[in-house]
Protein backbone atom coordinates (compact mmCIF):
# COMPACT_ATOMS: atom_id res chain seq x y z
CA UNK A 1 0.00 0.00 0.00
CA UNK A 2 1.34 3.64 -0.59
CA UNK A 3 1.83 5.49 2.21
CA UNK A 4 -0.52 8.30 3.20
CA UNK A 5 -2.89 5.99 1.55
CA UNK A 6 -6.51 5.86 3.07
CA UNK A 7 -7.78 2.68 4.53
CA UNK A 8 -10.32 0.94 2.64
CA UNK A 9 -13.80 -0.75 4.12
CA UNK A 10 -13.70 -3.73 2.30
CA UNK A 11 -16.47 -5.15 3.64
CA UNK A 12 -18.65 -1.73 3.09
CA UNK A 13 -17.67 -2.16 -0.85
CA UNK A 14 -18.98 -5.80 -0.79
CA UNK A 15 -21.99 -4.86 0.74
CA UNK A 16 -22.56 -2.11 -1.43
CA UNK A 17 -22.03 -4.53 -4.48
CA UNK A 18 -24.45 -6.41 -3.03
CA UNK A 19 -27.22 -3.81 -2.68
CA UNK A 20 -26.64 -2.54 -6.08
CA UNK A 21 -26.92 -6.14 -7.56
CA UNK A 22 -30.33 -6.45 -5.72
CA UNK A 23 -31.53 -3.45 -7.53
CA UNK A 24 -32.91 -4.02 -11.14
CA UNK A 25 -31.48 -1.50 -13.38
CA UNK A 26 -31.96 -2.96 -16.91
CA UNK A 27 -31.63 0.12 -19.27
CA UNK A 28 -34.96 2.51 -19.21
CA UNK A 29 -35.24 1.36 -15.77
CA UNK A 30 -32.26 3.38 -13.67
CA UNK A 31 -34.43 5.49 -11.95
CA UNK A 32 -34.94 3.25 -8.79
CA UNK A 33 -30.89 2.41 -8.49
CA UNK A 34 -30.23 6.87 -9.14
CA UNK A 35 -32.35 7.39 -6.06
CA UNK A 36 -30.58 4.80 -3.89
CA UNK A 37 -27.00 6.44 -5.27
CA UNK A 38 -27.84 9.86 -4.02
CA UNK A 39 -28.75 8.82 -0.64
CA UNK A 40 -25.66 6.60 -0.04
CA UNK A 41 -23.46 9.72 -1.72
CA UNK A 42 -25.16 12.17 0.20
CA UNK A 43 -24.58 10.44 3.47
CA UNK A 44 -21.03 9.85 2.74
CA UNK A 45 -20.88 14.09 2.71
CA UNK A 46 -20.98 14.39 -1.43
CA UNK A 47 -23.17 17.01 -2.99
CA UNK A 48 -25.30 15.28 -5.17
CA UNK A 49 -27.35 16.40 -8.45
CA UNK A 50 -29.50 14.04 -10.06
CA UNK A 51 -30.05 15.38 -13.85
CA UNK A 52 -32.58 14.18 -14.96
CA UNK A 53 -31.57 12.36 -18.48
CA UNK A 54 -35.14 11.38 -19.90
CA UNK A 55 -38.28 10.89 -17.98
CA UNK A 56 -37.56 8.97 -15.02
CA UNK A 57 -33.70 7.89 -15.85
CA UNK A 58 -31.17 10.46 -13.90
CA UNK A 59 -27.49 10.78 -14.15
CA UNK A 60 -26.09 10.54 -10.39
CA UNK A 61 -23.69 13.41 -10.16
CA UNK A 62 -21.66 13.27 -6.76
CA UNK A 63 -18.88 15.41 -5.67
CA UNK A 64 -16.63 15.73 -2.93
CA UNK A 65 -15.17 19.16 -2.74
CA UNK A 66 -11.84 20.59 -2.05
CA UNK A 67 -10.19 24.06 -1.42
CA UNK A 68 -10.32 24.91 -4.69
CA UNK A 69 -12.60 24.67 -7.60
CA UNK A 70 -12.36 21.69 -9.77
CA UNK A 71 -12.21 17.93 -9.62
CA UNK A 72 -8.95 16.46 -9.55
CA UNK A 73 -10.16 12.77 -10.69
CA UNK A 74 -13.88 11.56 -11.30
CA UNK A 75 -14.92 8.17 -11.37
CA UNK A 76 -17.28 7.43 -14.06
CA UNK A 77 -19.40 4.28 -14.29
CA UNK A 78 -22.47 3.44 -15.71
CA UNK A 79 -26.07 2.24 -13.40
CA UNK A 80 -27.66 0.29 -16.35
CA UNK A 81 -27.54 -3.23 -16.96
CA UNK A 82 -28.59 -5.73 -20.18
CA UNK A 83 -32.00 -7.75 -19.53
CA UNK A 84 -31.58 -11.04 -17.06
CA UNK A 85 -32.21 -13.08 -20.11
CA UNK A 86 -32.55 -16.53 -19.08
CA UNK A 87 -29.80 -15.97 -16.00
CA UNK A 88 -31.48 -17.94 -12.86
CA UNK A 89 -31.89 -15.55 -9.37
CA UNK A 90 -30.64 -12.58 -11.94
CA UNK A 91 -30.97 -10.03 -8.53
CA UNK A 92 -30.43 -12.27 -5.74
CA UNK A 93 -26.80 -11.10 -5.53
CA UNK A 94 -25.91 -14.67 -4.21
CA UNK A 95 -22.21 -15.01 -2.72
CA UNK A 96 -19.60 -17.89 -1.93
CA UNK A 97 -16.52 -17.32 -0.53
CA UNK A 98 -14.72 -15.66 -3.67
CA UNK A 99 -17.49 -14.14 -5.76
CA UNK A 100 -21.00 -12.31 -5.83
CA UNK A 101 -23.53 -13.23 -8.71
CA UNK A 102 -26.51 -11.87 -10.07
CA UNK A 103 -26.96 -9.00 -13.70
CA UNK A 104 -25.15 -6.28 -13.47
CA UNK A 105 -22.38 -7.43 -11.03
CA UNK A 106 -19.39 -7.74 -13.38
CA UNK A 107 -20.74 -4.84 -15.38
CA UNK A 108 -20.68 -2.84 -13.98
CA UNK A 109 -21.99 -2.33 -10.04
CA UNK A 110 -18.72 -3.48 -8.48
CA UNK A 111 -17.13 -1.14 -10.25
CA UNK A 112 -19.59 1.64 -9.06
CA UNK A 113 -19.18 0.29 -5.26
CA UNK A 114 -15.62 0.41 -5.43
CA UNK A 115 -15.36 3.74 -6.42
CA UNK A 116 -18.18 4.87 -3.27
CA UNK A 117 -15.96 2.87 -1.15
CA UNK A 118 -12.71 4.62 -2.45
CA UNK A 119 -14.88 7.59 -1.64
CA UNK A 120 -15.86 6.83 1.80
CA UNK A 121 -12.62 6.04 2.47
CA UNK A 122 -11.06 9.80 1.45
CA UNK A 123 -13.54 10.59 3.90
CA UNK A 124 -13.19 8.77 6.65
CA UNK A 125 -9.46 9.52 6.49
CA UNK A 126 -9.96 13.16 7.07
CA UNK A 127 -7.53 13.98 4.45
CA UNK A 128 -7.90 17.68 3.54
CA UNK A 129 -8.59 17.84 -0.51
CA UNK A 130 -6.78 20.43 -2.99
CA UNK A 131 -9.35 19.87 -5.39
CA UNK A 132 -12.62 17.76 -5.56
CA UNK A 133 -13.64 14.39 -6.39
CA UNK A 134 -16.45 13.29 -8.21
CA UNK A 135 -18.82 10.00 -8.62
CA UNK A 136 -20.47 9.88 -12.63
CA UNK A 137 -23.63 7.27 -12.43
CA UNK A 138 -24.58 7.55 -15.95
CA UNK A 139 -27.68 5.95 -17.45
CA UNK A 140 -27.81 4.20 -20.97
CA UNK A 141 -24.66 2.87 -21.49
CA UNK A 142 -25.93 -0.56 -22.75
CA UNK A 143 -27.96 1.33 -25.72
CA UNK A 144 -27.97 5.03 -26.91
CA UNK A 145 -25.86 6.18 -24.42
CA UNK A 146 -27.74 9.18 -23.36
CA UNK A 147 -26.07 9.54 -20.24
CA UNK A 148 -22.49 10.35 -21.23
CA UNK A 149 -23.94 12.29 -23.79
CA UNK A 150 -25.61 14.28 -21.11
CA UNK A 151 -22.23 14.49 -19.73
CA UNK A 152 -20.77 16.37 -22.51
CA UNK A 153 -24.00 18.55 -23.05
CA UNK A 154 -22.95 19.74 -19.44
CA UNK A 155 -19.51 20.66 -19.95
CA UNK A 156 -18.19 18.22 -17.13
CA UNK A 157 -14.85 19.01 -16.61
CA UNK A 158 -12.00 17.12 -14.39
CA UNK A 159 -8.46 17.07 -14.68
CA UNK A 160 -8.45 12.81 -14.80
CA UNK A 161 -10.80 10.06 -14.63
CA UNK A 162 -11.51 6.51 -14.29
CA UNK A 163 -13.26 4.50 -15.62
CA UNK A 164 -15.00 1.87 -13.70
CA UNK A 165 -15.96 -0.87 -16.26
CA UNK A 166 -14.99 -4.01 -15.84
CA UNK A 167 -10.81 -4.87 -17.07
CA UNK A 168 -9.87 -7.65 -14.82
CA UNK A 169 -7.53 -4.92 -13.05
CA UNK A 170 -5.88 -4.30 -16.37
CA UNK A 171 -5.23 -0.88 -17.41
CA UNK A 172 -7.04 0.10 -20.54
CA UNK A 173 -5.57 3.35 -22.41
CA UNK A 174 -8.53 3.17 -25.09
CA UNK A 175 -11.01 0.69 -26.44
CA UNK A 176 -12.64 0.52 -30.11
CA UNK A 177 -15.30 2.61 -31.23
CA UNK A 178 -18.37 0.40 -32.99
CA UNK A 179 -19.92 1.82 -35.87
CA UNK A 180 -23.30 0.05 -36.46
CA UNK A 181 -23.77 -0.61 -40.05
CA UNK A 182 -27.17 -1.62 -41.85
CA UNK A 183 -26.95 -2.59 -45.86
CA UNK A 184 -29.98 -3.36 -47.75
CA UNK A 185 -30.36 -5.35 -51.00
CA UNK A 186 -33.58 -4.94 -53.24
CA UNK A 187 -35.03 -7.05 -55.35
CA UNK A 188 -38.58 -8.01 -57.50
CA UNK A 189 -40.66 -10.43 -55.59
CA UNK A 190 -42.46 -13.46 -57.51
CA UNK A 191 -43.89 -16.36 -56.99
CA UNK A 192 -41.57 -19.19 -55.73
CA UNK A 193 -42.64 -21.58 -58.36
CA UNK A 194 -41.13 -19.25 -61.35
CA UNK A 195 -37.99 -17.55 -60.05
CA UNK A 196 -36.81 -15.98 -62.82
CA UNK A 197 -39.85 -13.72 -62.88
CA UNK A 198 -38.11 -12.12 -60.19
CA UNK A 199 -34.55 -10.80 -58.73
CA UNK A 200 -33.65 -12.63 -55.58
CA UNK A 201 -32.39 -9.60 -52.98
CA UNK A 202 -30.82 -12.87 -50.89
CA UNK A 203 -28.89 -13.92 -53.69
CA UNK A 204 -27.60 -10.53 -54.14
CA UNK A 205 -26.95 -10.26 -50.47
CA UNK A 206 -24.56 -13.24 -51.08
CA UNK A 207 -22.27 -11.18 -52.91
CA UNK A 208 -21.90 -8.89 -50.45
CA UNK A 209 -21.29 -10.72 -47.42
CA UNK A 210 -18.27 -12.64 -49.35
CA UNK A 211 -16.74 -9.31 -50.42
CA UNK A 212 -17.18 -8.18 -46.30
CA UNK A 213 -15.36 -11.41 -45.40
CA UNK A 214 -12.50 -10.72 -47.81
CA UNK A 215 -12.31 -7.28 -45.96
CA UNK A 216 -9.04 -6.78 -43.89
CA UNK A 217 -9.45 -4.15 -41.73
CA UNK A 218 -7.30 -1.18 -40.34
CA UNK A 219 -4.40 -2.41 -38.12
CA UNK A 220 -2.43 0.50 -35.20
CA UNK A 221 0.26 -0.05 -32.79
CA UNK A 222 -1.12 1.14 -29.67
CA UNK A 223 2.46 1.86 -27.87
CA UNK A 224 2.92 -0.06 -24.39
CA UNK A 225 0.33 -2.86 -25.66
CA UNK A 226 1.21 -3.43 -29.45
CA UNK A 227 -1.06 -4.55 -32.32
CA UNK A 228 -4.12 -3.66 -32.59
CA UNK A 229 -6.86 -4.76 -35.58
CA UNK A 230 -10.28 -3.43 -36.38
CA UNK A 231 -13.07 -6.09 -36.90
CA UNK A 232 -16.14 -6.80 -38.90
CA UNK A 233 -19.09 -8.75 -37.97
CA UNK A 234 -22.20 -9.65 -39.87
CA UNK A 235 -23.93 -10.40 -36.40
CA UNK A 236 -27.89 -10.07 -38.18
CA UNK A 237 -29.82 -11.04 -41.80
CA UNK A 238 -33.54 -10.93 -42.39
CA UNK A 239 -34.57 -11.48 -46.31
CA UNK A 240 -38.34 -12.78 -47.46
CA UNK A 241 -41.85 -13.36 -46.88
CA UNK A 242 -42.05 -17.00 -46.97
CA UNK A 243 -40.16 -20.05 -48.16
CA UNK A 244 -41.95 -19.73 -51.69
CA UNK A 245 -42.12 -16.65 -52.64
CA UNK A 246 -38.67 -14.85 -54.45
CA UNK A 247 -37.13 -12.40 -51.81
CA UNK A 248 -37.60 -8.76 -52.75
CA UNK A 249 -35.14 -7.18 -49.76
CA UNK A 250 -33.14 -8.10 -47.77
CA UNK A 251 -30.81 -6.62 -44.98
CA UNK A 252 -27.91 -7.03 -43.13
CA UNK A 253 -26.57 -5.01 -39.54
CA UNK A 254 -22.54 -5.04 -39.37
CA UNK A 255 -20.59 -4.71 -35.95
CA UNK A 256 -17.80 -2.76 -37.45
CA UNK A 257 -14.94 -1.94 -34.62
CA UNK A 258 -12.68 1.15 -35.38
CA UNK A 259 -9.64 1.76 -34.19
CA UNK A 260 -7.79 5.09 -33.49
CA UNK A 261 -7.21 6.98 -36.61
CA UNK A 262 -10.42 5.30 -38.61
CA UNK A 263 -13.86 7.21 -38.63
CA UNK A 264 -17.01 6.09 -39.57
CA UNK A 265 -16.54 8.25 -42.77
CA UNK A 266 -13.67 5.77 -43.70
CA UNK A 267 -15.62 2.44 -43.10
CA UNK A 268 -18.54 4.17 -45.11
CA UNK A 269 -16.56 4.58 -47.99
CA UNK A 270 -14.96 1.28 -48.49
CA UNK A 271 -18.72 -0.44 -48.02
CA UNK A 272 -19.37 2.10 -50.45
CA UNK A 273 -17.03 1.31 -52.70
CA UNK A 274 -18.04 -3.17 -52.66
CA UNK A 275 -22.10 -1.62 -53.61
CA UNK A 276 -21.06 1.05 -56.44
CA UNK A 277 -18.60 -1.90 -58.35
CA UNK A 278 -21.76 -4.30 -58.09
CA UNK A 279 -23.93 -2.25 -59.34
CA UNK A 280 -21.73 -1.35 -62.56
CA UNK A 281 -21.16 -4.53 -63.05
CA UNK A 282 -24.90 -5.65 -62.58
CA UNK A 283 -27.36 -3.78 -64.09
CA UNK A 284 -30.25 -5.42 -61.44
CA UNK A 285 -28.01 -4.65 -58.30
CA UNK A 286 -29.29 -2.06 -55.66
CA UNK A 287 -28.59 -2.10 -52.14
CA UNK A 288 -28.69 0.85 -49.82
CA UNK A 289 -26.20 2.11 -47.05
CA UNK A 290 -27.24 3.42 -43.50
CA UNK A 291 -25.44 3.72 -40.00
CA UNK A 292 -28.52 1.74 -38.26
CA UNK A 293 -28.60 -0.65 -35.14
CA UNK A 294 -31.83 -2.42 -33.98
CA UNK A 295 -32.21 -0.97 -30.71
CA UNK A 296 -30.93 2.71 -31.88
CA UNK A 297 -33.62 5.14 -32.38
CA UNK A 298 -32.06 8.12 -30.92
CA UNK A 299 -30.94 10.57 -33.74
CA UNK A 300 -27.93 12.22 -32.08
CA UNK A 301 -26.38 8.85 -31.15
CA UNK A 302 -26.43 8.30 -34.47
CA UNK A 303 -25.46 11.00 -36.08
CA UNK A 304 -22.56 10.93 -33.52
CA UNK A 305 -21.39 7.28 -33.36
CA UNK A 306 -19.07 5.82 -30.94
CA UNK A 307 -15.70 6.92 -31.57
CA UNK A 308 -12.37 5.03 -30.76
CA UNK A 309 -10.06 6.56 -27.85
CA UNK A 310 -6.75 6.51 -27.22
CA UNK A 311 -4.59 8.31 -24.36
CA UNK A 312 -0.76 8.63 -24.11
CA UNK A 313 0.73 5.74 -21.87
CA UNK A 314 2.91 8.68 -20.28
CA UNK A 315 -0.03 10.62 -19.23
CA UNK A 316 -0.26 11.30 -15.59
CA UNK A 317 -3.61 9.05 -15.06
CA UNK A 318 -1.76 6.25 -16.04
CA UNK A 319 1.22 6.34 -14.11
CA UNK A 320 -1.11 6.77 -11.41
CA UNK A 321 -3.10 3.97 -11.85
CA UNK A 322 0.02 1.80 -12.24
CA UNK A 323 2.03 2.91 -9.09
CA UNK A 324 -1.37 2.46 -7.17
CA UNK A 325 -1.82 -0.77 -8.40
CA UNK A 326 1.61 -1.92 -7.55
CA UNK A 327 1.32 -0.45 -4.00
CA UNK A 328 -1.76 -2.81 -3.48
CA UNK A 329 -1.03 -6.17 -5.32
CA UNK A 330 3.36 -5.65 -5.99
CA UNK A 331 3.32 -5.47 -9.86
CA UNK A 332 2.95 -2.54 -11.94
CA UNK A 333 -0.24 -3.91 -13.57
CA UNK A 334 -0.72 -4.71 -17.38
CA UNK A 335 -1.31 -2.31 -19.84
CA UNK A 336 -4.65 -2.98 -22.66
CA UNK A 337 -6.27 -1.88 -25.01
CA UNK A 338 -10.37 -2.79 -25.11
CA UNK A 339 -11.49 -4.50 -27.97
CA UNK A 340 -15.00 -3.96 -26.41
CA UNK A 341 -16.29 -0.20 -26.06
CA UNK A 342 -16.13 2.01 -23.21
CA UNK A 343 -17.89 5.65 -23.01
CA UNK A 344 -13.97 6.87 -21.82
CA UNK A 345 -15.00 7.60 -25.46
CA UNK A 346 -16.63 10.88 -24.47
CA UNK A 347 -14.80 12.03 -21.83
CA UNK A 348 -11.37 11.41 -23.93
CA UNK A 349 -12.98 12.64 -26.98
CA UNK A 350 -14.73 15.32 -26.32
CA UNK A 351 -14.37 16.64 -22.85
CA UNK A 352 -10.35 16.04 -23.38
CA UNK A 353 -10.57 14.67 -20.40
CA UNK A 354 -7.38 12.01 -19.84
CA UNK A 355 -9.00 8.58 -18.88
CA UNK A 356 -8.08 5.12 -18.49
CA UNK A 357 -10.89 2.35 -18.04
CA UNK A 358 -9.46 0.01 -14.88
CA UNK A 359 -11.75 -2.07 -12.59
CA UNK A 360 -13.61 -5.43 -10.90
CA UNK A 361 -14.61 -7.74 -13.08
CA UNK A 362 -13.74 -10.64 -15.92
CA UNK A 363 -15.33 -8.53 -19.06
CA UNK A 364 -15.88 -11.65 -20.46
CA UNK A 365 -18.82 -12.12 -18.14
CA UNK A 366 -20.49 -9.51 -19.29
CA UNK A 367 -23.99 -10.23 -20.23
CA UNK A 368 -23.64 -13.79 -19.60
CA UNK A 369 -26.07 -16.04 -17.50
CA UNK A 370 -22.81 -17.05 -15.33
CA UNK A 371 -22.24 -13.08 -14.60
CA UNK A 372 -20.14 -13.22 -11.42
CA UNK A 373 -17.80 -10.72 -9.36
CA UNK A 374 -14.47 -11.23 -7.12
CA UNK A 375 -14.24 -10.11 -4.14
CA UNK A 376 -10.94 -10.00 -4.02
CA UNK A 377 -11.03 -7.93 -7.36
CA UNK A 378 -13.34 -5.40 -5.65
CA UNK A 379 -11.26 -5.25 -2.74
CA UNK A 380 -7.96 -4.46 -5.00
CA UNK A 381 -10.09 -1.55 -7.15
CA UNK A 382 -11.40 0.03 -4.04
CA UNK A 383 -7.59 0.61 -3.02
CA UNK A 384 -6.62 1.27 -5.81
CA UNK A 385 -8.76 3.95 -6.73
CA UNK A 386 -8.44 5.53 -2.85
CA UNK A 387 -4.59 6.05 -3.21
CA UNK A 388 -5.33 7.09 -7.08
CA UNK A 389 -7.65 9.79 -5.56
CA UNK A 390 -5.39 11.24 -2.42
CA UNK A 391 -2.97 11.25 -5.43
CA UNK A 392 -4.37 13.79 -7.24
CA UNK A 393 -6.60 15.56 -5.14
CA UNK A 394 -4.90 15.78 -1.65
CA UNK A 395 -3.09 18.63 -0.46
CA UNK A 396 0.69 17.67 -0.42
């Protein structure tokens, strides 16, 4: 542990984890889980805004002040969770001796009590603060991400943050951006009997989904970590009527992942490109190009995206992080990038705010029915992110 380091209430942090789990917070639904934030923030000595984000969904906005104005580090997490699917006891928040179970406790509500333990532990410490310290409970993350985007509506501002998502205690310096693509084919329905009455949309869909697997996309070197690639997925496809009657569209939604230096622009084009030589070179090819996902109705998400990140290994955040991590566990902790997304995407990107993503959790979890927590994990990440904060925000 570094010295002048607060002591953490590890038990207070499992607890918490526990109490979050036990609240359902499936995206649309974070109004309940907001309401039981503020208290526990407000009792802790935080003054707490809830902004409202749309109708009963609020972004939990905590902050610890210092002597002077400003927030030295802000730890940003997010209170929504994907449905229980078929996961049995989803918000039982069931224990054994090394984990905690239940939706939502990978990703990402130990990540969200360790951070309110980190908190209560600057506290309890009676450490006198430079500058402030904040707590982000944003709604949304798991679909049009309204709640960082409220973020940057605000003008938040901090000199560093964390955050909170689930890394297996790996330090993330920036994560893909996903830019959800939809291409339609058209074709001439007929009946199923006579196909060459019609043009089958499937068939031309064919040709398209053999030119996207030929597709090699962008490759960066992301210094400290190394390669990284950009990826494609063809992840839906719905085409016809019925089994007998010739197709007359048919569509396909892409998973594209970006990485640093691509846009959406770019990946636009090169689809772009695959459509315009099919259709010179078939006279009964048309197909149309959209950014589109299934559960994305929001306009401005759209028209926005979500953008790769990427901050400097050398930035301050980092070494933080590292030396903090090495004071609690004795190794200097492993440097990643995310092939999944994180919303460090708009505080990086536009609230130039320096960020790494670093807490509780196997991300492979995620979303699964086996979605499980470690204690011990949440017990690290609640130190870490103390000595992190006294770091930046105490007065030396």
């Amino acid at each position: 542990m570094r010295s002048g380091s607060p002591g953490v209430d590890v038990e207070y942090a499992i607890r918490l984890t526990k109490e979050l789990v036990r609240i359902p917070s499936v995206t649309g639904e974070e109004g309940e889980i907001a309401k039981f934030l503020a208290e526990e923030l407000s009792g802790l000595g935080l003054k707490v805004e809830l902004r409202r984000v749309q109708g009963d969904r609020f972004n939990v906005i905590g902050v610890l002040k210092g002597g002077e104005e400003g927030v030295a580090l802000a730890f940003h997490g997010h209170t929504d969770t994907v449905p229980p699917y078929g996961m049995e006891d989803p918000f039982s928040a069931k224990e054994d001796e090394e984990y905690i179970y239940g939706r939502g406790s990978c990703d990402q509500k130990a990540g969200l009590a360790a951070s309110i333990a980190a908190l209560k532990a600057v506290v309890d410490s009676g450490v006198e603060l430079r500058k402030g310290l904040a707590f982000l409970g944003v709604v949304d993350e798991e679909r049009e991400h309204r709640g960082s985007y409220a973020l940057v509506e605000d003008g938040f501002k901090a000199d560093a943050a964390i955050c909170t998502e689930p890394t297996g205690l790996e330090i993330a310096v920036g994560c893909k951006g996903t830019l959800p693509v939809k291409i339609t084919t058209f074709g001439k329905a007929a009946h199923g009997s006579a196909p060459w009455r019609g043009i089958n949309a499937v068939y031309k869909m064919a040709k398209v989904l053999l030119a996207l697997e030929e597709l090699e996309p962008r490759s960066v070197t992301v210094p400290g970590v190394g390669e990284v690639r950009g990826s494609l997925n063809v992840g839906l496809i719905r085409g016809g009527e019925a089994y007998n009657v010739v197709p007359d569209s048919c569509s396909i939604w892409i998973d594209r992942r970006l990485v640093p230096g691509e846009t959406p622009g770019d990946v636009l084009r090169e689809i772009r490109e695959i459509l315009d030589e099919f259709g010179r070179s078939d006279p009964d090819f048309r197909a149309e190009l959209s950014v589109d996902r299934p559960d994305w109705g929001w306009e401005p998400i759209k028209k926005r995206g979500l953008k790769p990140c990427l901050v400097n290994p050398e930035e301050d955040i980092v070494r933080q992080i590292s030396e903090a991590h090495e004071g609690v566990t004795g190794d200097r902790g492993k440097l990643k990038f995310s092939s999944g997304y994180f919303e460090m995407d708009f505080l990086v990107n536009d609230l130039g705010i320096p960020t790494v993503a670093y807490g509780p959790g196997d991300p492979e979890l995620a979303h699964t029915p086996e979605e499980r927590v470690s204690k011990h994990q949440i017990a690290i990440a609640s130190r870490v992110y103390a000595a992190v904060a006294v770091a930046l925000a105490a007065k030396s």
